[in-house]
Protein backbone atom coordinates (compact mmCIF):
# COMPACT_ATOMS: atom_id res chain seq x y z
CA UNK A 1 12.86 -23.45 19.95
CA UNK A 2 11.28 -19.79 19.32
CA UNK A 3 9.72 -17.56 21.70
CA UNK A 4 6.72 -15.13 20.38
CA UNK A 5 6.47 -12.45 22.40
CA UNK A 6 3.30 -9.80 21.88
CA UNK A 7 2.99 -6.10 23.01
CA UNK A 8 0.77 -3.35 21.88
CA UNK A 9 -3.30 -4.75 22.64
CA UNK A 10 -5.73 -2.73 24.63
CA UNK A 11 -8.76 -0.78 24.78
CA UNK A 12 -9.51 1.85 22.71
CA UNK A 13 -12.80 3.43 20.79
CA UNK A 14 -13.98 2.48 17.70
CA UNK A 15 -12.15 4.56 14.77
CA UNK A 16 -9.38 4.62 16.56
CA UNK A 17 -5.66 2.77 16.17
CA UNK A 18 -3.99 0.38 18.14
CA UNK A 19 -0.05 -1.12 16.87
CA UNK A 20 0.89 -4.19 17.92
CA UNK A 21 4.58 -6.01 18.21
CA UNK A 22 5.56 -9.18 17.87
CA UNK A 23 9.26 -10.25 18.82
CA UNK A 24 10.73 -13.82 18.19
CA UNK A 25 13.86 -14.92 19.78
CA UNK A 26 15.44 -18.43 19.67
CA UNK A 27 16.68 -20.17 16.71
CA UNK A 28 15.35 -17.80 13.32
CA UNK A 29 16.00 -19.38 10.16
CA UNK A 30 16.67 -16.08 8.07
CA UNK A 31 13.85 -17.50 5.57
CA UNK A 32 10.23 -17.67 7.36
CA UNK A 33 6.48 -16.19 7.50
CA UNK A 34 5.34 -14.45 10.92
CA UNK A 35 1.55 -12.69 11.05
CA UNK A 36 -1.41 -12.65 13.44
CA UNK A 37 -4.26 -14.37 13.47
CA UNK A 38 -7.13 -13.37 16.19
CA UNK A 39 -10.02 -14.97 18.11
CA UNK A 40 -13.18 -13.39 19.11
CA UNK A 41 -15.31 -15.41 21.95
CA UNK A 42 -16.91 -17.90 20.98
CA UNK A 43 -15.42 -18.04 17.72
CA UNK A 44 -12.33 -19.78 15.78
CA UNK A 45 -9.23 -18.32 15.31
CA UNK A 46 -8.99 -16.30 11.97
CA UNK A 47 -6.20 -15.24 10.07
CA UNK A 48 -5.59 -11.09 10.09
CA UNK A 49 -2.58 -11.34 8.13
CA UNK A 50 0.81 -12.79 7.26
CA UNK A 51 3.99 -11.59 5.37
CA UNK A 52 7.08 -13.49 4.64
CA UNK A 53 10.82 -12.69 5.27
CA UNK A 54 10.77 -11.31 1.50
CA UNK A 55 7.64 -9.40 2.77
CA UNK A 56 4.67 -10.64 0.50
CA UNK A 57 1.85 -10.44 2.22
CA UNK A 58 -1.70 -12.35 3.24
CA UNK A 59 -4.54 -10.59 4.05
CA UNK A 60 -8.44 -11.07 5.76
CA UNK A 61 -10.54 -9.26 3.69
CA UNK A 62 -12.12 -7.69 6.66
CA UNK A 63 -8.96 -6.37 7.37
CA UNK A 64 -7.76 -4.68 4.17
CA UNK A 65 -7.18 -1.44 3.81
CA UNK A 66 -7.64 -0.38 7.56
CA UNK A 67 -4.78 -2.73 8.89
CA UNK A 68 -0.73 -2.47 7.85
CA UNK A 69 1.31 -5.45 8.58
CA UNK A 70 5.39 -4.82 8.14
CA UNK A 71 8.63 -6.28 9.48
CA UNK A 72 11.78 -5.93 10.98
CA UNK A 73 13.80 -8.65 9.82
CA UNK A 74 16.71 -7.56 11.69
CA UNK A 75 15.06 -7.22 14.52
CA UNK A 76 13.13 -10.51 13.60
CA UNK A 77 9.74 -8.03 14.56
CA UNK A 78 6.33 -8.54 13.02
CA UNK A 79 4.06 -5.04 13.35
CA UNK A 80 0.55 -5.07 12.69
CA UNK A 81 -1.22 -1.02 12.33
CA UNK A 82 -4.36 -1.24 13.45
CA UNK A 83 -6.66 1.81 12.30
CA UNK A 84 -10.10 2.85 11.30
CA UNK A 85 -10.88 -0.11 14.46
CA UNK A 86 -14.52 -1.50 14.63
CA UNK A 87 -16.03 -3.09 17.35
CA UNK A 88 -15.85 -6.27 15.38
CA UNK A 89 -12.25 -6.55 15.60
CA UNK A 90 -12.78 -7.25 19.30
CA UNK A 91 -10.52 -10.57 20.19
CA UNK A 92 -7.26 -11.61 21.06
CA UNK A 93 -4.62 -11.09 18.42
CA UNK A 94 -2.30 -13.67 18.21
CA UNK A 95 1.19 -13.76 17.43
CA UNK A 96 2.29 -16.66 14.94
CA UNK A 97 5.57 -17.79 12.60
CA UNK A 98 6.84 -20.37 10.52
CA UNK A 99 10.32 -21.47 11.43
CA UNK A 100 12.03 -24.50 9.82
CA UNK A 101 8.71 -25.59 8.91
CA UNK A 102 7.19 -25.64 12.57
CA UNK A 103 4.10 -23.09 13.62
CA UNK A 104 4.94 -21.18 16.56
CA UNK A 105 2.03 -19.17 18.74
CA UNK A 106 2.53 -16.58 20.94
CA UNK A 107 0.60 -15.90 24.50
CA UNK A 108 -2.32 -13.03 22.68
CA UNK A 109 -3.06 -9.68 23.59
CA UNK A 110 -6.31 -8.61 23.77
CA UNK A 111 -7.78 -5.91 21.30
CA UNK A 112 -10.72 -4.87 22.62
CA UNK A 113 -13.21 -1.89 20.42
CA UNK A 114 -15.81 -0.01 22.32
CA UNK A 115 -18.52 1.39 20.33
């Protein structure tokens, strides 16, 4: 079993930055993917971005070039650098991996982007 813990959401105006964390505990296979994904209301959950234990990386296009996602594979940390925000990128981010083959979620923090 993993654990997905998130840290990092909150308010802030738009143009500003926001860094989230993302901690997994439990049994890590040393290979695997972690990212976030995010949901706005009333829509379905997107992907923001992924990278892999040998750090490629997936990316939204909405997202590219204002976000930076990077890991700490010792630390078995996903990061996700948040900056130039928009109110669009109001939702809650959500933590996710790939262990072994299963999808793990964490709980979401909330981003939220005034204008």
């Amino acid at each position: 079993q993993v654990r997905l813990v998130e840290s990092g959401g909150g308010l802030v105006q738009a143009g500003g930055s926001l860094r989230l964390s993302c901690a997994a505990s439990g049994s890590i296979f040393s290979i695997n993917l972690m990212g976030w994904y995010r949901q706005a209301p009333g829509k379905q959950r997107e992907l923001v971005a992924t990278i892999t234990s040998g750090r490629s990386t997936n990316w939204s296009d909405s997202v590219k070039g204002r976000f930076t996602i990077s890991r700490d594979n010792a630390k078995n940390t996903v990061y996700l650098q948040m900056n130039s925000l928009k109110p669009e990128d109001t939702a809650v981010y959500y933590c996710h991996m790939i262990n072994r083959g299963v999808a793990y979620w964490g709980q979401g923090t909330q981003v939220t982007v005034s204008s």
